[in-house]
Each structure stands twice: as C-alpha cells, then as structure tokens.
Protein backbone atom coordinates (compact mmCIF):
# COMPACT_ATOMS: atom_id res chain seq x y z
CA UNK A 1 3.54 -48.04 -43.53
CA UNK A 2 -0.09 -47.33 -44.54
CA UNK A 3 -1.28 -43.57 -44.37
CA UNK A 4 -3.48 -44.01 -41.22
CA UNK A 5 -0.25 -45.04 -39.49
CA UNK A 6 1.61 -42.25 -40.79
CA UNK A 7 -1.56 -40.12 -39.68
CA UNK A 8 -1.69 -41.79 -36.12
CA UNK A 9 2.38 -41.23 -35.85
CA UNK A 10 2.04 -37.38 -37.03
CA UNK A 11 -0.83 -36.98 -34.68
CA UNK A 12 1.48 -38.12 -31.72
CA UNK A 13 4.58 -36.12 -32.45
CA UNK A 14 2.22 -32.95 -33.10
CA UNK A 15 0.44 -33.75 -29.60
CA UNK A 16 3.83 -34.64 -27.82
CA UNK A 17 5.44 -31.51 -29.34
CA UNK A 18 2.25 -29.23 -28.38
CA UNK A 19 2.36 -30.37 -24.95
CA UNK A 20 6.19 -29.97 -24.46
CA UNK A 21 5.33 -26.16 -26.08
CA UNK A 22 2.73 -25.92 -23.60
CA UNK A 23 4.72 -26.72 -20.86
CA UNK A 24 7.37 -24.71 -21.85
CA UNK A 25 5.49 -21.41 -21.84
CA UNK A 26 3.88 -22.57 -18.25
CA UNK A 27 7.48 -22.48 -16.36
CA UNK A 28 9.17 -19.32 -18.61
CA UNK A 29 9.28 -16.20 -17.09
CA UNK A 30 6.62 -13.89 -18.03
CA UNK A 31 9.08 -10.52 -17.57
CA UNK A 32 12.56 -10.83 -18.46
CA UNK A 33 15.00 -10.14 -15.85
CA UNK A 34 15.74 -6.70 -14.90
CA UNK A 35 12.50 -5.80 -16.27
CA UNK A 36 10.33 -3.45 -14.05
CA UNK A 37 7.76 -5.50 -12.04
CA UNK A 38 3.82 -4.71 -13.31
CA UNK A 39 0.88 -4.26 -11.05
CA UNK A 40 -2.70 -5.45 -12.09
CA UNK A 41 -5.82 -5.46 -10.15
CA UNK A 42 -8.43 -8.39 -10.41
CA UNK A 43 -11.77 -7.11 -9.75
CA UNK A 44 -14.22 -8.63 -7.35
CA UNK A 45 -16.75 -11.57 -8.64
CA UNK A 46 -14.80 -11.41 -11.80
CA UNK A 47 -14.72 -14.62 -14.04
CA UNK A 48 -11.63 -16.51 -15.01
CA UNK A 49 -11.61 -15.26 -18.53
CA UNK A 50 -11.97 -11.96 -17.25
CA UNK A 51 -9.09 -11.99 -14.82
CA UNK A 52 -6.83 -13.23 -16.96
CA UNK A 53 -8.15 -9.96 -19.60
CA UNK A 54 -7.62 -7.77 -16.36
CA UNK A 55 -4.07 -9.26 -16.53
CA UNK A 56 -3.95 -8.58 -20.03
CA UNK A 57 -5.18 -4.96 -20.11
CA UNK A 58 -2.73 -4.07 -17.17
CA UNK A 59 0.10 -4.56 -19.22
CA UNK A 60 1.07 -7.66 -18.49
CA UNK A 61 2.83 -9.87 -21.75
CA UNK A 62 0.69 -12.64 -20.71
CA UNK A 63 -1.76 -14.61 -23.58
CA UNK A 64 -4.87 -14.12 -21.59
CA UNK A 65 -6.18 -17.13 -24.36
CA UNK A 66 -3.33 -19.68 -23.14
CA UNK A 67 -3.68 -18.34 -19.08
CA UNK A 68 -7.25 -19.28 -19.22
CA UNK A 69 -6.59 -22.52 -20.45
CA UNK A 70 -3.73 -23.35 -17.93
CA UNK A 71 -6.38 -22.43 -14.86
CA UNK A 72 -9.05 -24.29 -16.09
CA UNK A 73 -6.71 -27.27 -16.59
CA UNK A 74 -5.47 -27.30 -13.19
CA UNK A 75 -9.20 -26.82 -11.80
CA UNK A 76 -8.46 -24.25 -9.75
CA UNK A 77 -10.95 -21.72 -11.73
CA UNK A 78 -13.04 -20.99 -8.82
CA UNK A 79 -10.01 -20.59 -6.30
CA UNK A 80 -8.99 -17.53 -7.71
CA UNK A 81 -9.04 -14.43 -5.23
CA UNK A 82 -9.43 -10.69 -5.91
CA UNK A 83 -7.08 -8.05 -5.04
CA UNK A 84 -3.97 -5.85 -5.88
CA UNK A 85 -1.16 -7.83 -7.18
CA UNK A 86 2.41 -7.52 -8.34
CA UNK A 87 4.29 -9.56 -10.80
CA UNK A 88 7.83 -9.87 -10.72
CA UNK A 89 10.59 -10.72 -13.16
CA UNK A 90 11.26 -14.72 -13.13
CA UNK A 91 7.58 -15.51 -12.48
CA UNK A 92 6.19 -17.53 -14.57
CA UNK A 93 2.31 -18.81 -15.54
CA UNK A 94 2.41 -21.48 -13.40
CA UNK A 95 3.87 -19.13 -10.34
CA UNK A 96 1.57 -16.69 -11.34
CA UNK A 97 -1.23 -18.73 -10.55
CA UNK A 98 -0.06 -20.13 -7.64
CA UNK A 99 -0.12 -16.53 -6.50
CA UNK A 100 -3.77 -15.61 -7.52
CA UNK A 101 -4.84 -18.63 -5.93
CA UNK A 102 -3.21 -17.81 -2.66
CA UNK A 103 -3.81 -14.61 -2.67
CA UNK A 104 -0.16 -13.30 -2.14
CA UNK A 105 -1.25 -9.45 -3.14
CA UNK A 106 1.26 -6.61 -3.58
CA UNK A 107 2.43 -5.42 -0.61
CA UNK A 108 2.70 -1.67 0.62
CA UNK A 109 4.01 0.07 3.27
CA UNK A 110 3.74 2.73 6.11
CA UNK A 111 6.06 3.79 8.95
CA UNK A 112 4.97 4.79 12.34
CA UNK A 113 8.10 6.83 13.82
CA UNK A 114 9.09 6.71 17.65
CA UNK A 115 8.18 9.71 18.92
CA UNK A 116 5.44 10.65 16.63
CA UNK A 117 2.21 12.03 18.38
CA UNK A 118 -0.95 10.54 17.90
CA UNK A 119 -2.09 14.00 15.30
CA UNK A 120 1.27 13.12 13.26
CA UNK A 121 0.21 9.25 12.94
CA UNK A 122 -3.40 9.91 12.26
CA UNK A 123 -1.92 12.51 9.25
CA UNK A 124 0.40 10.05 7.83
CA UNK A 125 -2.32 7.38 7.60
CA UNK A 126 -4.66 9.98 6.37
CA UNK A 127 -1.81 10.62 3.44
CA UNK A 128 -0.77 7.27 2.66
CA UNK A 129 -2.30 6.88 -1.39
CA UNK A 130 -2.98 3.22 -0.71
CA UNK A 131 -5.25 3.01 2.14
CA UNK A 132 -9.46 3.45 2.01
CA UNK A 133 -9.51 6.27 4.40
CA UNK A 134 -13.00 5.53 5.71
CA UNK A 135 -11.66 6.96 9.39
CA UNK A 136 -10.90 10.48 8.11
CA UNK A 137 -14.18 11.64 9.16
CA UNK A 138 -14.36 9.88 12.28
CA UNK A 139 -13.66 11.95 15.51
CA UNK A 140 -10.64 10.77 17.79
CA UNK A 141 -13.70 9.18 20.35
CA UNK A 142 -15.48 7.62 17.39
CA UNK A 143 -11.98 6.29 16.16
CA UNK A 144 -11.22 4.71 19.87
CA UNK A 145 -14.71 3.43 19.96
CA UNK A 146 -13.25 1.00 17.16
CA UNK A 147 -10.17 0.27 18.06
CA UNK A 148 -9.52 0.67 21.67
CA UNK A 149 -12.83 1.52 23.54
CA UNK A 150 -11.75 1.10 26.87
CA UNK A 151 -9.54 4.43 26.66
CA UNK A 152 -10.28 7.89 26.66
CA UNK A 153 -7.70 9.34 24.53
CA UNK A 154 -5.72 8.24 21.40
CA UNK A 155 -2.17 9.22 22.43
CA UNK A 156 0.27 7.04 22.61
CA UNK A 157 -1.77 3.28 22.23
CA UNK A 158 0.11 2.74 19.02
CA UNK A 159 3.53 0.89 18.55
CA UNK A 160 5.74 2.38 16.17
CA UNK A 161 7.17 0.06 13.64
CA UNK A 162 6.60 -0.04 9.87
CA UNK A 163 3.42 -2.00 8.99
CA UNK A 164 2.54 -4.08 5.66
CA UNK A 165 -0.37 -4.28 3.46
CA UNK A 166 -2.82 -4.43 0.77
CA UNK A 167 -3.56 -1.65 -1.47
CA UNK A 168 -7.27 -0.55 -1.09
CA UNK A 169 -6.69 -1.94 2.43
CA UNK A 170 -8.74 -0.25 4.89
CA UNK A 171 -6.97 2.39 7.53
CA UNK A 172 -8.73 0.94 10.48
CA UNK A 173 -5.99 -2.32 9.78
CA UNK A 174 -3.10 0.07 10.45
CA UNK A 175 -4.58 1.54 14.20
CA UNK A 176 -6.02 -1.94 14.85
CA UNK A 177 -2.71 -3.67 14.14
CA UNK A 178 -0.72 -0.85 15.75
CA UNK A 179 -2.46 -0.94 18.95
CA UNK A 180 -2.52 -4.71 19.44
CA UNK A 181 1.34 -4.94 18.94
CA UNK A 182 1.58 -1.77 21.72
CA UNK A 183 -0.48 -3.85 24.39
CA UNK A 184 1.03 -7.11 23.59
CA UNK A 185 4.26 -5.66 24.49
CA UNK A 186 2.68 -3.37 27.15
CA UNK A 187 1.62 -6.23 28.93
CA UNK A 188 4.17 -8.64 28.30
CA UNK A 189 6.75 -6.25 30.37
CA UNK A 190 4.35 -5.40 33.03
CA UNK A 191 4.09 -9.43 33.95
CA UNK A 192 8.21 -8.68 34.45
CA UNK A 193 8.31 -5.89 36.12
CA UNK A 194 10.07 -4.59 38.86
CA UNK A 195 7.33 -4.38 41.65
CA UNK A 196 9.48 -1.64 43.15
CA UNK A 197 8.69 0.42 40.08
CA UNK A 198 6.13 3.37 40.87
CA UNK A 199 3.71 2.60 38.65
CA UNK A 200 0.15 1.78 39.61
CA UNK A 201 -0.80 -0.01 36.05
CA UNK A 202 0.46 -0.34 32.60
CA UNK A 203 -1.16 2.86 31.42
CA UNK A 204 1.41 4.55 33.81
CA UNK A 205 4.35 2.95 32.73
CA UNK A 206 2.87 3.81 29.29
CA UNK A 207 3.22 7.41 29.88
CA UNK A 208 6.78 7.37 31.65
CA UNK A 209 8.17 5.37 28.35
CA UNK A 210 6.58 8.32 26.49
CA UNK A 211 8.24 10.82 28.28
CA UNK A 212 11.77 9.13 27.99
CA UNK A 213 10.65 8.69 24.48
CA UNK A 214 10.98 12.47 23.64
CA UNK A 215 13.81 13.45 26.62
CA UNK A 216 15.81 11.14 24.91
CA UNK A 217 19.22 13.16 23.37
CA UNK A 218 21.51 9.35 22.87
CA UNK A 219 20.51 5.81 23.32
CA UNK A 220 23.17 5.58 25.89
CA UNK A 221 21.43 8.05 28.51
CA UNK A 222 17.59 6.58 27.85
CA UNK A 223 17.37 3.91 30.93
CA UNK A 224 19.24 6.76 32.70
CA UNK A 225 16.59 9.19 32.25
CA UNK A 226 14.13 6.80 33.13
CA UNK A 227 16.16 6.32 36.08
CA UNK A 228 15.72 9.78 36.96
CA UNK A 229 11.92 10.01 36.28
CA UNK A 230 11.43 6.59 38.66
CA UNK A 231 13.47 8.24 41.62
CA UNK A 232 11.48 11.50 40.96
CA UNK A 233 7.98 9.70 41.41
CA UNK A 234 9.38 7.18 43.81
CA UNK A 235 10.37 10.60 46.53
CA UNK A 236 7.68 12.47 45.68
CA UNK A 237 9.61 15.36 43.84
CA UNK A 238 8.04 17.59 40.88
CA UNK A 239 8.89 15.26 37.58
CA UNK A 240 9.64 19.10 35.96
CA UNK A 241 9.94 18.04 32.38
CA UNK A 242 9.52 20.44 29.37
CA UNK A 243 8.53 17.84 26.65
CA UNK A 244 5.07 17.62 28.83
CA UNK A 245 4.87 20.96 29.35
CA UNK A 246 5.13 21.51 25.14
CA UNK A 247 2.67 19.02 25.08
CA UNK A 248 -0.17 20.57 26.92
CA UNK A 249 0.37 24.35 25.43
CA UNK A 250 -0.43 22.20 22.38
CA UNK A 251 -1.06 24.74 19.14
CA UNK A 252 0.45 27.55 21.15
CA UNK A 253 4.00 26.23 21.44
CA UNK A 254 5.46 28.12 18.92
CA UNK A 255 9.60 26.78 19.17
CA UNK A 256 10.85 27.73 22.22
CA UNK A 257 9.51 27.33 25.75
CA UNK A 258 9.78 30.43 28.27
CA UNK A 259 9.32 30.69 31.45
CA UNK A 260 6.10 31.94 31.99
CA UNK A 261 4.74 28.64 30.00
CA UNK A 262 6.78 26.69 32.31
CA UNK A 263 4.34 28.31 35.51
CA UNK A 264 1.40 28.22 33.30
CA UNK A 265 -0.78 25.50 34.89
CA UNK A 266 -2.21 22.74 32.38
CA UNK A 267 -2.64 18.35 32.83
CA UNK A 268 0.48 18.25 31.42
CA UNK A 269 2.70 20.75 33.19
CA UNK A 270 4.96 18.57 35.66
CA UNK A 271 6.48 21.86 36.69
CA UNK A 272 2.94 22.68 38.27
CA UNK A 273 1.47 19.50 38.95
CA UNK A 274 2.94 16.34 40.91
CA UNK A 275 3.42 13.09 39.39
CA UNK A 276 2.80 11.60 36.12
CA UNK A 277 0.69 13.68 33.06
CA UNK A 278 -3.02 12.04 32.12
CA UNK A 279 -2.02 10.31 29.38
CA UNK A 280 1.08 9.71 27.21
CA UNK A 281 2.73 12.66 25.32
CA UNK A 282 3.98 10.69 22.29
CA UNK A 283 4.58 7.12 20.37
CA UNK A 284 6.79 5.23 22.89
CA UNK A 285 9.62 2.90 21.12
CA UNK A 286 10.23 -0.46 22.15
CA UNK A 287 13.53 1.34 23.47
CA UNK A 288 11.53 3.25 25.74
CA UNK A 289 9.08 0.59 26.73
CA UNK A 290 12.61 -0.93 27.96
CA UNK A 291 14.06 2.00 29.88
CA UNK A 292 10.93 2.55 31.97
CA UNK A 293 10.61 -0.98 33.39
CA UNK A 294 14.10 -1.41 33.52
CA UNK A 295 15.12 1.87 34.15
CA UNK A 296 19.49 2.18 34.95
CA UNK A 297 20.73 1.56 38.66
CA UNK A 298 21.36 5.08 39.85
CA UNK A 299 20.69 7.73 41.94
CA UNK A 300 20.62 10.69 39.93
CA UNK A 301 17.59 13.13 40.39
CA UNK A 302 18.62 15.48 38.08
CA UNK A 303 19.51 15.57 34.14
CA UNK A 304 20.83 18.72 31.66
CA UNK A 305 21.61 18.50 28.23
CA UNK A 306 25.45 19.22 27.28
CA UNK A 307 24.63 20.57 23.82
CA UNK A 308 25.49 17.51 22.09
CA UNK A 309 22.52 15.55 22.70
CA UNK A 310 23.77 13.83 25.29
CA UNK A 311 23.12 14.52 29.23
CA UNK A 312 25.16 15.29 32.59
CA UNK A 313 23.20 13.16 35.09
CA UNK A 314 23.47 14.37 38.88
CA UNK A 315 22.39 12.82 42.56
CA UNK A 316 21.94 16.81 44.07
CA UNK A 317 20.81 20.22 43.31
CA UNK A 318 24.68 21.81 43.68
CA UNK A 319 25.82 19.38 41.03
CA UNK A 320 23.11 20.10 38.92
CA UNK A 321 23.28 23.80 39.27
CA UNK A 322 27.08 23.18 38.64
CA UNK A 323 26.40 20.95 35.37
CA UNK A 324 23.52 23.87 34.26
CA UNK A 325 26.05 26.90 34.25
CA UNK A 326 28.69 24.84 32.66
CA UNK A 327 26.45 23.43 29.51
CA UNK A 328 23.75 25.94 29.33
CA UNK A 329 24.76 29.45 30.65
C-alpha cells in the first residue's frame, strides 16, 4: 500500500474517531449525578462565544471552545435567548442547548397563602430576592391602575396559590397573574350560581368567600358558615362577625377584640352596619370561593366556636345562648 493510501486511511480513522469523540462529549452529562445543580445567567445581546464564556465563568465544567462549536454546527447561533438558567445533573451539551434555545429558564417560586390580606401579599412580593420590584414605590391606586383598574381597592382580587417564574422577573407578573386566575374562577362560579343566593354581583360573593375565608376554624364547618352568612343576608339580620370588625380597626387591633370595638362604628363593622362590608377582608381560597356559592343546606343563623376550632351551629337565639355558655363562659 503506497504512503498516500496509508495517509488517506489514517486521515479517515482520525476523522471517524474525532467525530465519534465529538459526539460522545455532546450526549455525556455535563454534572455527574448527585452533583449540585449550577445557575448561570446569559446576558442580553450577548454573542455565542460569549454565552458559552458566561457559562464558563459561572462555574459550569463546560469547554466554552467545544460548546461554541456544537451551536454553530447545529445553526442555531442566533436562536439563543437570554435569561436565568439552571443546569441539572444528567444534562448534557446537546440538552443544554436545546434549553438555551427554548428558553426553559430556572424557575422560582412564591406562595400566596389563603387568608393573607392584601398588605401581607404586597410584603411578601416586596421580599421575594428574585423579583424586579419596580411596584414598591407605586401607591395601592397606582398599583390597581395596572393591574385591575376597574376597582377601587386592592383587597382580596388575588387568588392564592403558589406562582412560578423567572428570576429578574418583574413583580407586576405575580399581581397580574394572581388576579386573572381570581376572576377566571370568580366568574366561572357566578355563571353557576344559585340565583337564590343574595348576592347582587361577583364582587359580593367575593367578599362573603372572604369572610368564610377567615371564620373558618375546620374544613368541615366552611359551607356551613357560609350557610349561616347567606340566611343572615337573605332575612335581613346583622351579619355580626368579628373578623370584619378586626379588619376595619385596622393598625389599632392590638390581639383581642372588646366590646367597645365591637359598637365602634366603621365600613367594616357588621355589628353596626347591615349587610355585607365594602370590599373583601382577606385572600379568599378556592375552598371559600366554593362555600359561598354553594353554601351547606341548613338553617342555622347562628355559629360559636367550641375551643377546638371547630363550631356549634344553631337555627335560634336560645340554642345559641345555650351553645355560648357551654363553650365560651
């Protein structure tokens, strides 16, 4: 065999074993398993070679030489998208661009709690170390303008629930995607309402599911309370409920309600004022949404708290009087 041959043959094997290499290090894993996951950032406008020396600087055990290589190869150099990202143990090259390319970013989290007032949601955006806060300065009317401009106050047009996203995201995403998820269920179970129900629009149902919200000792007694708020409004009676009442002293509730704040007149005080407070008291659950359009088949008027955190429901005043020396006095 002549020594071009030989040459040609080498040339082959050396190509064929280079490529097999190269395709070997494009499906490994770039982090062992069980190794902790890394975060990286790729900056706006940046340039492939630059990403993939973003990647490199970050920590990541990637060749930054060989990565800029494989996404020029596979042409998708310009698809590349900026952001926060996380890579995890098993992913290799090849995933890893699939992922820049899509745009799959590391995700974080925040939790909106049931019962949360509107101050306590706005405070836990505020503190979350992944959001732009660009709302902190706005004023709760600014805020709505943004988000909900049809309203007049904040309280309550959120849905609890815990909500995903980008770092650097901004914290309008949270309200925006809070409140949408509230009226799409808002509405949804005012189309299936009860007409009998004595509520005038969803706003009002709103509110009642806020008050069962923070009555609410057991899950077994919430379409029971709601029961008894409905029969309340539906004869006319006082709604007499303390939660609304610690609600409108606002900074002056202190930990314990007496009885002069309970004939101190405010919005809120449904021991003073007939029918249902101006706007919602708290974050209403999708529990609660529940129990006040499909509030339990009674005929209790009255409620007290046995100690437990449940409740001793009763049709009349004697009963109730009965149920209030036995639990409370």
């Amino acid at each position: 065999m002549s020594l071009f041959k030989k040459m040609m043959m080498l040339g082959v094997i050396l190509a064929l074993l280079a490529g097999a290499a190269a395709a070997y290090w494009a499906t490994a894993p770039i982090l062992d398993a069980g190794a902790p996951a890394r975060e990286f950032d790729i900056e706006p406008g940046s340039s492939v070679s630059s990403a993939a020396g973003q990647i490199a600087d970050a920590g990541v055990p990637l060749h930054p030489t060989l990565f800029l290589l494989l996404v020029r190869l596979s042409g998708k150099s310009a698809k590349i998208k900026a952001g926060h990202y996380e890579l995890k143990p098993g992913t290799s090259p090849l995933k890893l661009l699939d992922q820049l390319v899509r745009g799959q970013f590391a995700q974080e989290a925040l939790a909106i709690i049931e019962g949360w007032t509107f101050r306590q949601m706005r405070q836990a955006i505020a503190d979350h170390p992944a959001l732009k806060h660009d709302t902190v300065a706005l004023s709760e009317r600014e805020l709505l303008e943004k988000i909900a401009p049809g309203y007049k106050a904040a309280e309550g047009l959120f849905f609890p629930d815990t909500y995903l996203f980008a770092k650097g995201a901004s914290e309008l995403q949270i309200y925006r995607q809070a409140h949408a998820q509230l009226i799409k269920r808002l509405n949804q179970a005012w189309e299936q309402r009860d007409l009998s129900l004595p509520y005038k629009s969803p706003y009002e149902a709103l509110v009642m599911a806020s008050i069962v919200e923070k009555e609410t000792g057991t899950e077994a007694d919430r379409s029971k309370i709601a029961a008894v708020f409905v029969n309340r409004l539906k004869r006319g009676m006082l709604l007499q409920t303390d939660p609304t009442v610690i609600y409108g002293m606002g900074d002056q509730y202190k930990g314990n309600i007496r009885k002069r704040d309970l004939e101190t007149d405010t919005p809120y005080n449904t021991y003073t004022r007939a029918g249902l407070p101006p706007t919602p008291i708290a974050l209403p659950g999708a529990a609660a949404l529940a129990a006040a359009f499909k509030p339990a088949q009674t005929d209790a008027l009255f409620f007290v708290s046995r100690g437990d955190g449940s409740s001793e429901f009763s049709s009349n005043l004697s009963d109730h009087n009965r149920a209030v020396n036995k639990y409370q006095r």
